[in-house]
PDBML (XML) file of the C-alpha atoms, coordinates in Angstrom:
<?xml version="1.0" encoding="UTF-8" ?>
<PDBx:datablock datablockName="MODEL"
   xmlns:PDBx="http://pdbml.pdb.org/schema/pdbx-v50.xsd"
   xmlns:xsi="http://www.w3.org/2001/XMLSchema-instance"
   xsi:schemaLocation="http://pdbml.pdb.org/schema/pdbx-v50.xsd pdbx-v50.xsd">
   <PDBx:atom_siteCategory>
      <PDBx:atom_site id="1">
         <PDBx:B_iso_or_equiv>0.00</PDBx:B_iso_or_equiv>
         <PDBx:Cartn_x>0.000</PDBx:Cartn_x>
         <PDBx:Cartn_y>0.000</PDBx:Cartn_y>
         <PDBx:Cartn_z>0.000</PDBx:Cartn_z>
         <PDBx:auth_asym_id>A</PDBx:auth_asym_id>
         <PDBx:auth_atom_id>CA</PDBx:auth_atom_id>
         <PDBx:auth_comp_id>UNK</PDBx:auth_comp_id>
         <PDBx:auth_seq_id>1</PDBx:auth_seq_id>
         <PDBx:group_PDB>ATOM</PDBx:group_PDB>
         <PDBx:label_alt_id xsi:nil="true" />
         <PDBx:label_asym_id>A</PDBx:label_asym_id>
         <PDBx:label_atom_id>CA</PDBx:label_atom_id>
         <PDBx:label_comp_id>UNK</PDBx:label_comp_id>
         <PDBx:label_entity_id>1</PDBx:label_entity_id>
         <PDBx:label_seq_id>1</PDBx:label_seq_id>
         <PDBx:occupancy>1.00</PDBx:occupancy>
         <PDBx:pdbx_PDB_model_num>1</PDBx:pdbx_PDB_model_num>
         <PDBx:type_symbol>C</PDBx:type_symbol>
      </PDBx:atom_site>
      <PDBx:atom_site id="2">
         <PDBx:B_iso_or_equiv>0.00</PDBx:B_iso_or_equiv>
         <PDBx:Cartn_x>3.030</PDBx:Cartn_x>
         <PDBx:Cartn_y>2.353</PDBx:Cartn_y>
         <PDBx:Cartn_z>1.140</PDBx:Cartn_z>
         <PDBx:auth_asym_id>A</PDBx:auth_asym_id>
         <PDBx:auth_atom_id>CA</PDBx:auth_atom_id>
         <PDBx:auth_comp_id>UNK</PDBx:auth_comp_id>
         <PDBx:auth_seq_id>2</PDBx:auth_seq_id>
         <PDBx:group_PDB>ATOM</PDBx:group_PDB>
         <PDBx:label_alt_id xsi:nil="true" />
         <PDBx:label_asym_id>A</PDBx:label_asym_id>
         <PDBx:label_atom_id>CA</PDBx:label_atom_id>
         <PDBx:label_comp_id>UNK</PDBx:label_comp_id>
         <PDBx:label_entity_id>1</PDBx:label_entity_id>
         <PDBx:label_seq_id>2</PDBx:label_seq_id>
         <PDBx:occupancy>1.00</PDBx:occupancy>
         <PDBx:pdbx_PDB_model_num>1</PDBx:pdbx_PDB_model_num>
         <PDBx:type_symbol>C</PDBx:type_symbol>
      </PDBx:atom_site>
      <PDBx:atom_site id="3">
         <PDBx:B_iso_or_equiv>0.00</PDBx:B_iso_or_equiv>
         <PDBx:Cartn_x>4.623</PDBx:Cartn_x>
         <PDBx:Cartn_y>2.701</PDBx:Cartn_y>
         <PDBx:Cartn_z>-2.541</PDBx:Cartn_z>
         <PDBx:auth_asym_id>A</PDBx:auth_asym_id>
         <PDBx:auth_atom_id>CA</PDBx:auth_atom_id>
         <PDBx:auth_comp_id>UNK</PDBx:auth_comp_id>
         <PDBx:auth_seq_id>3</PDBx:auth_seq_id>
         <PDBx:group_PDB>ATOM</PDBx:group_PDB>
         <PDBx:label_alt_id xsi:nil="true" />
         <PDBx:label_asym_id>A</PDBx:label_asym_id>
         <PDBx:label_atom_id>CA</PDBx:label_atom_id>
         <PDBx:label_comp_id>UNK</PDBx:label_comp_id>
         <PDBx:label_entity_id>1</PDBx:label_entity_id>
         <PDBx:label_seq_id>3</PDBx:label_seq_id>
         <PDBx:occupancy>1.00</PDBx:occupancy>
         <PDBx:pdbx_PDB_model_num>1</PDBx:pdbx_PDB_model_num>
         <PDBx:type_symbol>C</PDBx:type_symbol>
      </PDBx:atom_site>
      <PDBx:atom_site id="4">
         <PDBx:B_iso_or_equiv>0.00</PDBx:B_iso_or_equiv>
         <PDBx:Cartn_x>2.598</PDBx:Cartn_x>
         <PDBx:Cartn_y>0.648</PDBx:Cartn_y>
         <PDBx:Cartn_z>-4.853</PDBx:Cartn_z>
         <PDBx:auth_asym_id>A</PDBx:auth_asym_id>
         <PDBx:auth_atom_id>CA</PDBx:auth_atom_id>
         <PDBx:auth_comp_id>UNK</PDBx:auth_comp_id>
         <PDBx:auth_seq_id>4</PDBx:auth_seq_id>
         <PDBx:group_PDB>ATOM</PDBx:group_PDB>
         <PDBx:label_alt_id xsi:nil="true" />
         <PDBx:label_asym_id>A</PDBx:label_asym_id>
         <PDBx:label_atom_id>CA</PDBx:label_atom_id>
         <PDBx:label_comp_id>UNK</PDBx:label_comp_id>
         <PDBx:label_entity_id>1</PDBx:label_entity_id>
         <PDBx:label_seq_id>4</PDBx:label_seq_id>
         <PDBx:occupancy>1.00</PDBx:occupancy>
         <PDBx:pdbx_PDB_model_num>1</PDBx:pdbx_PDB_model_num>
         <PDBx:type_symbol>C</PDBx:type_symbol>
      </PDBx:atom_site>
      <PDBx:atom_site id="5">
         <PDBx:B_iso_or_equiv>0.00</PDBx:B_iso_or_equiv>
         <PDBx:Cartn_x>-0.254</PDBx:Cartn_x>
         <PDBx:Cartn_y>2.060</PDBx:Cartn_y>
         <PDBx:Cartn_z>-7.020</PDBx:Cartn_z>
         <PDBx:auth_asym_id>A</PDBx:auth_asym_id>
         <PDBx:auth_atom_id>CA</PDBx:auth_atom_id>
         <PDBx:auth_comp_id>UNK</PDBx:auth_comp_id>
         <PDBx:auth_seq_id>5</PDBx:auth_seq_id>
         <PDBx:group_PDB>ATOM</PDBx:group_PDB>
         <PDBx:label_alt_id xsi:nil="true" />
         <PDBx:label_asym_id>A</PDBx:label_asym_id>
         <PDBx:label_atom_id>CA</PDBx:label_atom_id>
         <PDBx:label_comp_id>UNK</PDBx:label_comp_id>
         <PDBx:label_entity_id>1</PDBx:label_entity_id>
         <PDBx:label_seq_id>5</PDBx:label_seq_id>
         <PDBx:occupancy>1.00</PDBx:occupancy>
         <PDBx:pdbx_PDB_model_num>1</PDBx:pdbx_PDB_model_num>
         <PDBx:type_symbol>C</PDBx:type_symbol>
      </PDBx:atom_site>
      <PDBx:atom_site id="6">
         <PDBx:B_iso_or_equiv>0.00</PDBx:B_iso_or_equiv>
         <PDBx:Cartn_x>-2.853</PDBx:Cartn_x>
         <PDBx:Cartn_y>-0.002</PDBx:Cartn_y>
         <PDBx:Cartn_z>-7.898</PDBx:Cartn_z>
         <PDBx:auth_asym_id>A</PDBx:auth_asym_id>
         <PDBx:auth_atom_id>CA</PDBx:auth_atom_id>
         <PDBx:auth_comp_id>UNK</PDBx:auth_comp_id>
         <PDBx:auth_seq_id>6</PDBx:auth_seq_id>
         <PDBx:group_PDB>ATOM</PDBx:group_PDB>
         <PDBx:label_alt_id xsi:nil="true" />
         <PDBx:label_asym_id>A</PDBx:label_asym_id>
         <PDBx:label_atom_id>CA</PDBx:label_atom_id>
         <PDBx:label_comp_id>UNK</PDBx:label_comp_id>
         <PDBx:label_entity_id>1</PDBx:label_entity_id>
         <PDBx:label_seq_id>6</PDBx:label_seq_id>
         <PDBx:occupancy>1.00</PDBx:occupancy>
         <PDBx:pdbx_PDB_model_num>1</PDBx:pdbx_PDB_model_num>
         <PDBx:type_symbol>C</PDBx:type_symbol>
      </PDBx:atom_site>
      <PDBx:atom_site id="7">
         <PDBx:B_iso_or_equiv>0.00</PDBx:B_iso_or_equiv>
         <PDBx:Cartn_x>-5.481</PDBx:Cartn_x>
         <PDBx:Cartn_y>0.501</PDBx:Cartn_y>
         <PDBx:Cartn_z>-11.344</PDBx:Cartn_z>
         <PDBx:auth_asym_id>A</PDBx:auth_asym_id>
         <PDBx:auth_atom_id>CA</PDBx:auth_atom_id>
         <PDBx:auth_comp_id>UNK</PDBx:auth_comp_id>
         <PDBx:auth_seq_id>7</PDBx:auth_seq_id>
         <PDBx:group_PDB>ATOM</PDBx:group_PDB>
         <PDBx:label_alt_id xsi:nil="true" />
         <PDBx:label_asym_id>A</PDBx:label_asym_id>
         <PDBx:label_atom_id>CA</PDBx:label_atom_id>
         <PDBx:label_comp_id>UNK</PDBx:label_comp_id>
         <PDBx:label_entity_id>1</PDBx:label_entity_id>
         <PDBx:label_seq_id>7</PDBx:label_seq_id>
         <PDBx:occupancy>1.00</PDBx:occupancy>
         <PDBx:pdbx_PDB_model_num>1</PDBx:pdbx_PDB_model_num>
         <PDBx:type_symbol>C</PDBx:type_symbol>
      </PDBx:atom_site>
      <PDBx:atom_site id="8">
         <PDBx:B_iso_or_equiv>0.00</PDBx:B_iso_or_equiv>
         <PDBx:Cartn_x>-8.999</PDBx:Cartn_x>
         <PDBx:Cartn_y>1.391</PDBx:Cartn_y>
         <PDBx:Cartn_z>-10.436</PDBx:Cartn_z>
         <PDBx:auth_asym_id>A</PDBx:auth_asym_id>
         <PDBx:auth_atom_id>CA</PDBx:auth_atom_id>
         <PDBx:auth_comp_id>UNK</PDBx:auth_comp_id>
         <PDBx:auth_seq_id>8</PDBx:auth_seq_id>
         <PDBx:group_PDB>ATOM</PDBx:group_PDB>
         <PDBx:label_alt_id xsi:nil="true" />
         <PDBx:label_asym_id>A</PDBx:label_asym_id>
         <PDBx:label_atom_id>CA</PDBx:label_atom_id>
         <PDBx:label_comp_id>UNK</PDBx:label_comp_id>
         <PDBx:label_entity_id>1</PDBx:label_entity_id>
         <PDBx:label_seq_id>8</PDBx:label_seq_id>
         <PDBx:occupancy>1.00</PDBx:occupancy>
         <PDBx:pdbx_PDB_model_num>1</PDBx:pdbx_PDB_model_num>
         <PDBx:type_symbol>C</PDBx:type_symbol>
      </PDBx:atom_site>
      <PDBx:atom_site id="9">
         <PDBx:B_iso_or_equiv>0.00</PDBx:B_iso_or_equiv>
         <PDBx:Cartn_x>-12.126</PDBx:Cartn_x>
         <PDBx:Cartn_y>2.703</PDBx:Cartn_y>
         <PDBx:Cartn_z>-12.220</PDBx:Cartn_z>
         <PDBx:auth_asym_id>A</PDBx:auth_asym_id>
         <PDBx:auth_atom_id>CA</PDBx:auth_atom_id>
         <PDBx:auth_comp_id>UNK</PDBx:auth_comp_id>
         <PDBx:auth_seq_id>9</PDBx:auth_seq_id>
         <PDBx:group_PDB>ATOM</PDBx:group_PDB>
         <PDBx:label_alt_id xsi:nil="true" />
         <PDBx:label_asym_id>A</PDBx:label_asym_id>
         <PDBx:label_atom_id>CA</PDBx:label_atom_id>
         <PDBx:label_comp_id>UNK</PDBx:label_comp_id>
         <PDBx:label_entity_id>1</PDBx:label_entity_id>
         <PDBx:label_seq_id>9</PDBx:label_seq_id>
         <PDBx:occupancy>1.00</PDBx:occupancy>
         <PDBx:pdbx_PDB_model_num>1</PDBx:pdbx_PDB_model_num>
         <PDBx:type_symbol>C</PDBx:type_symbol>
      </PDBx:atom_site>
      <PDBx:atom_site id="10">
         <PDBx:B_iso_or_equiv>0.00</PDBx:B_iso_or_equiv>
         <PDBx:Cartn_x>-12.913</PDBx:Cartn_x>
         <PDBx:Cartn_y>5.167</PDBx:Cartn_y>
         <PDBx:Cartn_z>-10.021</PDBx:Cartn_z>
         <PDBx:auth_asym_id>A</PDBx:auth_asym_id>
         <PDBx:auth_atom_id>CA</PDBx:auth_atom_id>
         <PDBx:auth_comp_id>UNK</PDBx:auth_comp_id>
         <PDBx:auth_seq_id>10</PDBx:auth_seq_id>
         <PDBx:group_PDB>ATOM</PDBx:group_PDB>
         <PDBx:label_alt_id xsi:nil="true" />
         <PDBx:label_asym_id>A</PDBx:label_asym_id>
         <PDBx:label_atom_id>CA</PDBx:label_atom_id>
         <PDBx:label_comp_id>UNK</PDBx:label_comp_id>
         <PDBx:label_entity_id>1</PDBx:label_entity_id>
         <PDBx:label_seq_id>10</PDBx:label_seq_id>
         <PDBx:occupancy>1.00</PDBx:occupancy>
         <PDBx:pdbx_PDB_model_num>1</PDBx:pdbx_PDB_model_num>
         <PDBx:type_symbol>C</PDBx:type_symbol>
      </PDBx:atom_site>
      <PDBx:atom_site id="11">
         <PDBx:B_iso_or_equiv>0.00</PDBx:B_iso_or_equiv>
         <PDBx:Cartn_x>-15.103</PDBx:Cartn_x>
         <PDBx:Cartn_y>7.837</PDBx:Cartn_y>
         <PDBx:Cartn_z>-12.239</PDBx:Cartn_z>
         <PDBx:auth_asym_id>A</PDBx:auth_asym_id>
         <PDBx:auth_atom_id>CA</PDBx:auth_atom_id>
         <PDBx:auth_comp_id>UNK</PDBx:auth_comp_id>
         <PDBx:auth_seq_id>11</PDBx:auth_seq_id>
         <PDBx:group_PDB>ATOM</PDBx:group_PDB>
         <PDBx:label_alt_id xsi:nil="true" />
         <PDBx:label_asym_id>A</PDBx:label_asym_id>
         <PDBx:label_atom_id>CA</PDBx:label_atom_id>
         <PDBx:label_comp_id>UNK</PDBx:label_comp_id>
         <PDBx:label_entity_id>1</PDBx:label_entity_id>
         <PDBx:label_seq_id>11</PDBx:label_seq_id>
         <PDBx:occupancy>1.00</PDBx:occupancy>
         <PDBx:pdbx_PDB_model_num>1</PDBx:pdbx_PDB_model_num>
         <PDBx:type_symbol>C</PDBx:type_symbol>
      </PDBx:atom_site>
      <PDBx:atom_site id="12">
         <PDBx:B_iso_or_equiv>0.00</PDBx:B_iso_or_equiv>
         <PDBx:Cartn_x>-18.379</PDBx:Cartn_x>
         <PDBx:Cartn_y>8.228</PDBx:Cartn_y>
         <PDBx:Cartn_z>-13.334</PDBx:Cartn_z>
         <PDBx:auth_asym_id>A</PDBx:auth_asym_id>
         <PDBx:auth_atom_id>CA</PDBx:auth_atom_id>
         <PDBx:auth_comp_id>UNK</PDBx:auth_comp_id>
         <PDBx:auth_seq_id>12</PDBx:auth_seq_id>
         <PDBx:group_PDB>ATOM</PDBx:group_PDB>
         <PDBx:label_alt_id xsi:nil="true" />
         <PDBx:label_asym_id>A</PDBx:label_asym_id>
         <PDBx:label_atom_id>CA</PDBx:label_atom_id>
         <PDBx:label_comp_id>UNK</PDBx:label_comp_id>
         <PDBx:label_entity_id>1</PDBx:label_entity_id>
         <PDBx:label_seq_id>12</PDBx:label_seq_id>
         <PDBx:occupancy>1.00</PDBx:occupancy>
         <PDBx:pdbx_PDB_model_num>1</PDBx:pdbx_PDB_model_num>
         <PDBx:type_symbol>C</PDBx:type_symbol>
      </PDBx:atom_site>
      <PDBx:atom_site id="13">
         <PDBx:B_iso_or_equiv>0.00</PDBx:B_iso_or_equiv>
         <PDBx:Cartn_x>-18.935</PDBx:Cartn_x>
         <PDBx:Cartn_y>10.800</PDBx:Cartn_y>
         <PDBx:Cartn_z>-15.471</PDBx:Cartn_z>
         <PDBx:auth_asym_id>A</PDBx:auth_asym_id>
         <PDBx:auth_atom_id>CA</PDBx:auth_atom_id>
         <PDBx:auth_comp_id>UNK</PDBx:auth_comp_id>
         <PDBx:auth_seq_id>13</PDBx:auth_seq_id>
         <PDBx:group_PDB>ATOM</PDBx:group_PDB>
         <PDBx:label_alt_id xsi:nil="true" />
         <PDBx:label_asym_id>A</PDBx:label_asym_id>
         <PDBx:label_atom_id>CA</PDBx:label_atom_id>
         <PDBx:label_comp_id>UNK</PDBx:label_comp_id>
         <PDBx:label_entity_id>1</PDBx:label_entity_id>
         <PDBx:label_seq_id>13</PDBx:label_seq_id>
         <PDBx:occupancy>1.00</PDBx:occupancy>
         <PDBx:pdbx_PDB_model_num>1</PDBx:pdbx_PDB_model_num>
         <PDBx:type_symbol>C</PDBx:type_symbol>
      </PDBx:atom_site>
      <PDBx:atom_site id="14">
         <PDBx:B_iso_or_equiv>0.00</PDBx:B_iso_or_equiv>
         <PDBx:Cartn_x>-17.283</PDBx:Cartn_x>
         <PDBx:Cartn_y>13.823</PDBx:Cartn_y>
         <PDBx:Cartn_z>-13.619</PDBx:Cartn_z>
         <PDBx:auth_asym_id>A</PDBx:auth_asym_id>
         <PDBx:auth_atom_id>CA</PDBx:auth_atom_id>
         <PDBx:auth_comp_id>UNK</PDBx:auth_comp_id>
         <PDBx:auth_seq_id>14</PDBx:auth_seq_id>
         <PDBx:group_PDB>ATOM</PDBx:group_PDB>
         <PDBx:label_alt_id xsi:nil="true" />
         <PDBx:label_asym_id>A</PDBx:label_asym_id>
         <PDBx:label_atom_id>CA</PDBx:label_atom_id>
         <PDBx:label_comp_id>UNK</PDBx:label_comp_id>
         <PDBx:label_entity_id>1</PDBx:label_entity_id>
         <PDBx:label_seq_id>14</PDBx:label_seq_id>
         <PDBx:occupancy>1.00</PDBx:occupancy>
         <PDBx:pdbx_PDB_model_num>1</PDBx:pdbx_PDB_model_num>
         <PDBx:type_symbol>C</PDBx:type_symbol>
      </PDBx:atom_site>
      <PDBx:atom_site id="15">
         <PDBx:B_iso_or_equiv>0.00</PDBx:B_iso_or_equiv>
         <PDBx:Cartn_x>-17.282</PDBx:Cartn_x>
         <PDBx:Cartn_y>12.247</PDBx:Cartn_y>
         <PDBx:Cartn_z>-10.020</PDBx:Cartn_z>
         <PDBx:auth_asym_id>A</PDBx:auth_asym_id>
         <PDBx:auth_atom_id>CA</PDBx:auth_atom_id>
         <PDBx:auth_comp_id>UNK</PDBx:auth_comp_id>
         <PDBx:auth_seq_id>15</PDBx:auth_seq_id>
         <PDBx:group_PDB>ATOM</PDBx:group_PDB>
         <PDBx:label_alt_id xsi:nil="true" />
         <PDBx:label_asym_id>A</PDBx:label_asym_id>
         <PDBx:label_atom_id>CA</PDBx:label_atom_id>
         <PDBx:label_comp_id>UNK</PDBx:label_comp_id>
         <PDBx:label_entity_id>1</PDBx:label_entity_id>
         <PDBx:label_seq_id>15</PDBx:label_seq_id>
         <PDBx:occupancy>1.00</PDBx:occupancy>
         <PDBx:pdbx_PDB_model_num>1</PDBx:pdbx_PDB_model_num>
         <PDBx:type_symbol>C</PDBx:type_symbol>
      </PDBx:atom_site>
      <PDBx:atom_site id="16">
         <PDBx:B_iso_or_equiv>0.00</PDBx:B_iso_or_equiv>
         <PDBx:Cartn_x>-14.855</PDBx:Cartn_x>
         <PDBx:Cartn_y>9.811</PDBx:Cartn_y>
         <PDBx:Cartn_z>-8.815</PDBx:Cartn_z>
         <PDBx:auth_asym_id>A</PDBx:auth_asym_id>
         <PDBx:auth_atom_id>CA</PDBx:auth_atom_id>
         <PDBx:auth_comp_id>UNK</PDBx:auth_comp_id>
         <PDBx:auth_seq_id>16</PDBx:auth_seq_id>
         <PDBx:group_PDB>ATOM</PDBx:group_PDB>
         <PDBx:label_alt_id xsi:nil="true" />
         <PDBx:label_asym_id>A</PDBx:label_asym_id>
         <PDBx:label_atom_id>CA</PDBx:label_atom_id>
         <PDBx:label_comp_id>UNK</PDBx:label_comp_id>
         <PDBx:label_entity_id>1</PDBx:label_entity_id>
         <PDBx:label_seq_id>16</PDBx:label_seq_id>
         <PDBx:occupancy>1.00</PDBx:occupancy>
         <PDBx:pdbx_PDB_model_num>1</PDBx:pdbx_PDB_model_num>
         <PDBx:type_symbol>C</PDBx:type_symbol>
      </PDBx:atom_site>
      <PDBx:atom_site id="17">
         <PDBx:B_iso_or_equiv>0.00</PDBx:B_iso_or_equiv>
         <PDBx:Cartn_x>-15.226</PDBx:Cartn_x>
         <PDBx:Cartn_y>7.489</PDBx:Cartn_y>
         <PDBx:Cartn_z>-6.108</PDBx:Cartn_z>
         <PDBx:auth_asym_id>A</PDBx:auth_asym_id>
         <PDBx:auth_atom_id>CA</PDBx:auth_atom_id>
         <PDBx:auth_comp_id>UNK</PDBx:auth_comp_id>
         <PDBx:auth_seq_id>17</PDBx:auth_seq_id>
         <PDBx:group_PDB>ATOM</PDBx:group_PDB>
         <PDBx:label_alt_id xsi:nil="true" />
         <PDBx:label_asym_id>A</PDBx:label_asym_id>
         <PDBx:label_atom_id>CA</PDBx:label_atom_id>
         <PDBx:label_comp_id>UNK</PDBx:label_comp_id>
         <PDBx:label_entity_id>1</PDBx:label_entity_id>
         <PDBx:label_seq_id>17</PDBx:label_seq_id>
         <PDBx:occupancy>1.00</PDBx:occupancy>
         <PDBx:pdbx_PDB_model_num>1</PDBx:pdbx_PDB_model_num>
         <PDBx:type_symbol>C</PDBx:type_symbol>
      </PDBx:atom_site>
      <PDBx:atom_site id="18">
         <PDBx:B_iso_or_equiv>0.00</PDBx:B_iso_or_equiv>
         <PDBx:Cartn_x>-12.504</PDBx:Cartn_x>
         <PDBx:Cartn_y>7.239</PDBx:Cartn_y>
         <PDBx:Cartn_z>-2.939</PDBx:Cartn_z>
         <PDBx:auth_asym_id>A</PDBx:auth_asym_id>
         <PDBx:auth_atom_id>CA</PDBx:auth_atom_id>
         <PDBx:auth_comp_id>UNK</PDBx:auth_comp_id>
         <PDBx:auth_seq_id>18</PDBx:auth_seq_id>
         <PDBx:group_PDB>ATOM</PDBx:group_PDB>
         <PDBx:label_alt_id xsi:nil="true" />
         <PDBx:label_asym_id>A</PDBx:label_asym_id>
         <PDBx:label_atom_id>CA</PDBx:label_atom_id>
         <PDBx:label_comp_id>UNK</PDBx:label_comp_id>
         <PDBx:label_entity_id>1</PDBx:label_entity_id>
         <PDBx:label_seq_id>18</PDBx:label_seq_id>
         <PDBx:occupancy>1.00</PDBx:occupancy>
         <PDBx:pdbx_PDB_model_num>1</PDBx:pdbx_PDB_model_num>
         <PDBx:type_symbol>C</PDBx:type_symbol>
      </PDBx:atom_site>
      <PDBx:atom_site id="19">
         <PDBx:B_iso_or_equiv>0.00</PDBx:B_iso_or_equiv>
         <PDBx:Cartn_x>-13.978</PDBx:Cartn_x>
         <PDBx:Cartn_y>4.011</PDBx:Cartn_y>
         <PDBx:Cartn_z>-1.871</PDBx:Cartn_z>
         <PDBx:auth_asym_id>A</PDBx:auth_asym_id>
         <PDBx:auth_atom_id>CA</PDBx:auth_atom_id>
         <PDBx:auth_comp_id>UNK</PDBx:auth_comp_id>
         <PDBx:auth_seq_id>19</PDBx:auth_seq_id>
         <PDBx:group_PDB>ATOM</PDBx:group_PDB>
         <PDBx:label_alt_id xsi:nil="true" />
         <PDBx:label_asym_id>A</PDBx:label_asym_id>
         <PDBx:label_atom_id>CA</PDBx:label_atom_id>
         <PDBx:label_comp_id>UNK</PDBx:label_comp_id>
         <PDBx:label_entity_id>1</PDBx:label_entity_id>
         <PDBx:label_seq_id>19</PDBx:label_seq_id>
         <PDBx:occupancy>1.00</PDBx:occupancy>
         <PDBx:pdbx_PDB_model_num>1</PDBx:pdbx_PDB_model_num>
         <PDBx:type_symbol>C</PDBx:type_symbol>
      </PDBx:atom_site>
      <PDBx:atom_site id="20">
         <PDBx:B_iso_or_equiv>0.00</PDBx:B_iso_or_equiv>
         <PDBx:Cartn_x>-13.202</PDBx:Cartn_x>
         <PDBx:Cartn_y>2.464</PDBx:Cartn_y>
         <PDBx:Cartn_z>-5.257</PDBx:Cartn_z>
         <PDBx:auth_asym_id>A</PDBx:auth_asym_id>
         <PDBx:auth_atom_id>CA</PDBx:auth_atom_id>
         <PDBx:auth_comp_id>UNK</PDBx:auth_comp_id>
         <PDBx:auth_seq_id>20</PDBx:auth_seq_id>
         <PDBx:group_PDB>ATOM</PDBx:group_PDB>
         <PDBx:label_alt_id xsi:nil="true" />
         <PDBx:label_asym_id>A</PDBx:label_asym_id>
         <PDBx:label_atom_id>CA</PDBx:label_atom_id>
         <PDBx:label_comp_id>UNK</PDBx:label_comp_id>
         <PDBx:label_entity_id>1</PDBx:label_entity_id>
         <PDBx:label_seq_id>20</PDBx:label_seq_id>
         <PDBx:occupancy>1.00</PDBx:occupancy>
         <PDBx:pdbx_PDB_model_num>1</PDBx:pdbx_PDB_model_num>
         <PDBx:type_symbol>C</PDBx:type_symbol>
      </PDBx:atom_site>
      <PDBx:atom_site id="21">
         <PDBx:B_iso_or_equiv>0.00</PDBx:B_iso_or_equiv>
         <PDBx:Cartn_x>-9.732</PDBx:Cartn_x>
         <PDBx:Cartn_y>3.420</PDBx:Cartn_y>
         <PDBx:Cartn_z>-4.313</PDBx:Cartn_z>
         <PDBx:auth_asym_id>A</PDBx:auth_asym_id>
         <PDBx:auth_atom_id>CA</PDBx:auth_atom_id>
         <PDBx:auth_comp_id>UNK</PDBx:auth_comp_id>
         <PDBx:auth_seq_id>21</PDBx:auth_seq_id>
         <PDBx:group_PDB>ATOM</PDBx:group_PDB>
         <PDBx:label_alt_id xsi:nil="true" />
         <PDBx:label_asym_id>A</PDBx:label_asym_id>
         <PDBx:label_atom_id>CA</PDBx:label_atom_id>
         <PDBx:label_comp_id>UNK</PDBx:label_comp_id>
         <PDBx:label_entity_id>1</PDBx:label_entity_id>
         <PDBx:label_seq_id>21</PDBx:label_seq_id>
         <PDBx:occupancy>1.00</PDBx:occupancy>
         <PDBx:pdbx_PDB_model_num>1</PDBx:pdbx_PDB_model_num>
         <PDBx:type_symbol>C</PDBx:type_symbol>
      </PDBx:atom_site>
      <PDBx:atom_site id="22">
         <PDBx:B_iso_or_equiv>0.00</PDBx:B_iso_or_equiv>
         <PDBx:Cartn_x>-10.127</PDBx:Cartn_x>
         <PDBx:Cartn_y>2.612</PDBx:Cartn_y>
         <PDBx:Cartn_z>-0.971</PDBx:Cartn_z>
         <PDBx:auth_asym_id>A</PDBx:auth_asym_id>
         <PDBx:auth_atom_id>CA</PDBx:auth_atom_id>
         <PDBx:auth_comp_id>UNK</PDBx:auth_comp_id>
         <PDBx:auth_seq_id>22</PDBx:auth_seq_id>
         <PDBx:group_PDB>ATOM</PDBx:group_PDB>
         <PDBx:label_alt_id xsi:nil="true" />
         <PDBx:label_asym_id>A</PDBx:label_asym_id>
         <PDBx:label_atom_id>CA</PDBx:label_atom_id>
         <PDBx:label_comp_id>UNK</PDBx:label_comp_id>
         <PDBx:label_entity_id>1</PDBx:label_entity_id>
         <PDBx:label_seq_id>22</PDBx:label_seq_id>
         <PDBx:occupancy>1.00</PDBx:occupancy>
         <PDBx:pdbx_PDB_model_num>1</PDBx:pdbx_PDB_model_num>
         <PDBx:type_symbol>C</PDBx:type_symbol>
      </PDBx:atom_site>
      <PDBx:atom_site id="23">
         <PDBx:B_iso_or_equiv>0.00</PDBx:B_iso_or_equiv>
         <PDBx:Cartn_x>-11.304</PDBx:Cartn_x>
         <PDBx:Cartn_y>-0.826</PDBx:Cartn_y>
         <PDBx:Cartn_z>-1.992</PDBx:Cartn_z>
         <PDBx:auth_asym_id>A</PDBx:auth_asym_id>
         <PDBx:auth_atom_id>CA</PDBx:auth_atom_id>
         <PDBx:auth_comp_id>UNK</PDBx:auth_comp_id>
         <PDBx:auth_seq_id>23</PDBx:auth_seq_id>
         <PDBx:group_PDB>ATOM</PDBx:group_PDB>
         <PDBx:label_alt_id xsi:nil="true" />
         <PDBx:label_asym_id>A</PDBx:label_asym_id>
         <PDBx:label_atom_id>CA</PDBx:label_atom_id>
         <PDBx:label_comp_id>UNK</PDBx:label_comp_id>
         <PDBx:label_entity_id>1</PDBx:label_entity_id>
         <PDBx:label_seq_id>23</PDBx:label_seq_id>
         <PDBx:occupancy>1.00</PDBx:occupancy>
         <PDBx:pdbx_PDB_model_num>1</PDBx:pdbx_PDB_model_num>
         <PDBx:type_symbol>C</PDBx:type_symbol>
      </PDBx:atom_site>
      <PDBx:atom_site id="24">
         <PDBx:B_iso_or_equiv>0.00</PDBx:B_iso_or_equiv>
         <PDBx:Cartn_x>-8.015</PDBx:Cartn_x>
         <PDBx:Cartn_y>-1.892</PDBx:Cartn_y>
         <PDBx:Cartn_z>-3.621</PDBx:Cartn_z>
         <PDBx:auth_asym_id>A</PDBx:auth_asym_id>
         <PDBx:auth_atom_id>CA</PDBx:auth_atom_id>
         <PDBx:auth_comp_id>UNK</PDBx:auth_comp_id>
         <PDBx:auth_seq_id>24</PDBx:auth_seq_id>
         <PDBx:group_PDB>ATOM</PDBx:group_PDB>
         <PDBx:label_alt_id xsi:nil="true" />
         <PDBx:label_asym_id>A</PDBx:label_asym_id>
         <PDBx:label_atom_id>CA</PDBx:label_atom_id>
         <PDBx:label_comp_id>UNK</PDBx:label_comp_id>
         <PDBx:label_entity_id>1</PDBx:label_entity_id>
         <PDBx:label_seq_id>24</PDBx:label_seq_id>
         <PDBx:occupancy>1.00</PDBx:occupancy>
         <PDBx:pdbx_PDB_model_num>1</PDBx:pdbx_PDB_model_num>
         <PDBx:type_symbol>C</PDBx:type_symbol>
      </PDBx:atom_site>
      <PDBx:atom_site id="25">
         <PDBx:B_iso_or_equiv>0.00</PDBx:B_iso_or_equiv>
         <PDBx:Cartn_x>-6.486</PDBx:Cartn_x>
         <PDBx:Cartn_y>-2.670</PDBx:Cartn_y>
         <PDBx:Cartn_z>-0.124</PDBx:Cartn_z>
         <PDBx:auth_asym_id>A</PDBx:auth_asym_id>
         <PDBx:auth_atom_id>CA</PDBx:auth_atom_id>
         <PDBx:auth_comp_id>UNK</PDBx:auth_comp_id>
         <PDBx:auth_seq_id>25</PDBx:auth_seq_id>
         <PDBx:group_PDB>ATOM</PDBx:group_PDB>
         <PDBx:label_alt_id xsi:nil="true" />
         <PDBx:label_asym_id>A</PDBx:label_asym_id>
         <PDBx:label_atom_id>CA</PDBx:label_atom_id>
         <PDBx:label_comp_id>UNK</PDBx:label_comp_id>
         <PDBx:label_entity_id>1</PDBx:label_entity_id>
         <PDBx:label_seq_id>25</PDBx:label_seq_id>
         <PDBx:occupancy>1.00</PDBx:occupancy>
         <PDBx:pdbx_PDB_model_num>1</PDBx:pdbx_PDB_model_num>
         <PDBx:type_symbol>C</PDBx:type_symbol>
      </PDBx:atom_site>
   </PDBx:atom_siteCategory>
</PDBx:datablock>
């Protein structure tokens, strides 16, 4: 988590999501 970046959809039209993010733990 400290370093790596993970690849999320985290848009919908012109909001984004943090728990998408979030999620990827």
């Amino acid at each position: 988590v400290r370093g790596g970046t993970a690849v999320v959809s985290l848009n919908s039209g012109y909001t984004v999501s943090p728990m998408n993010c979030m999620n990827a733990r």
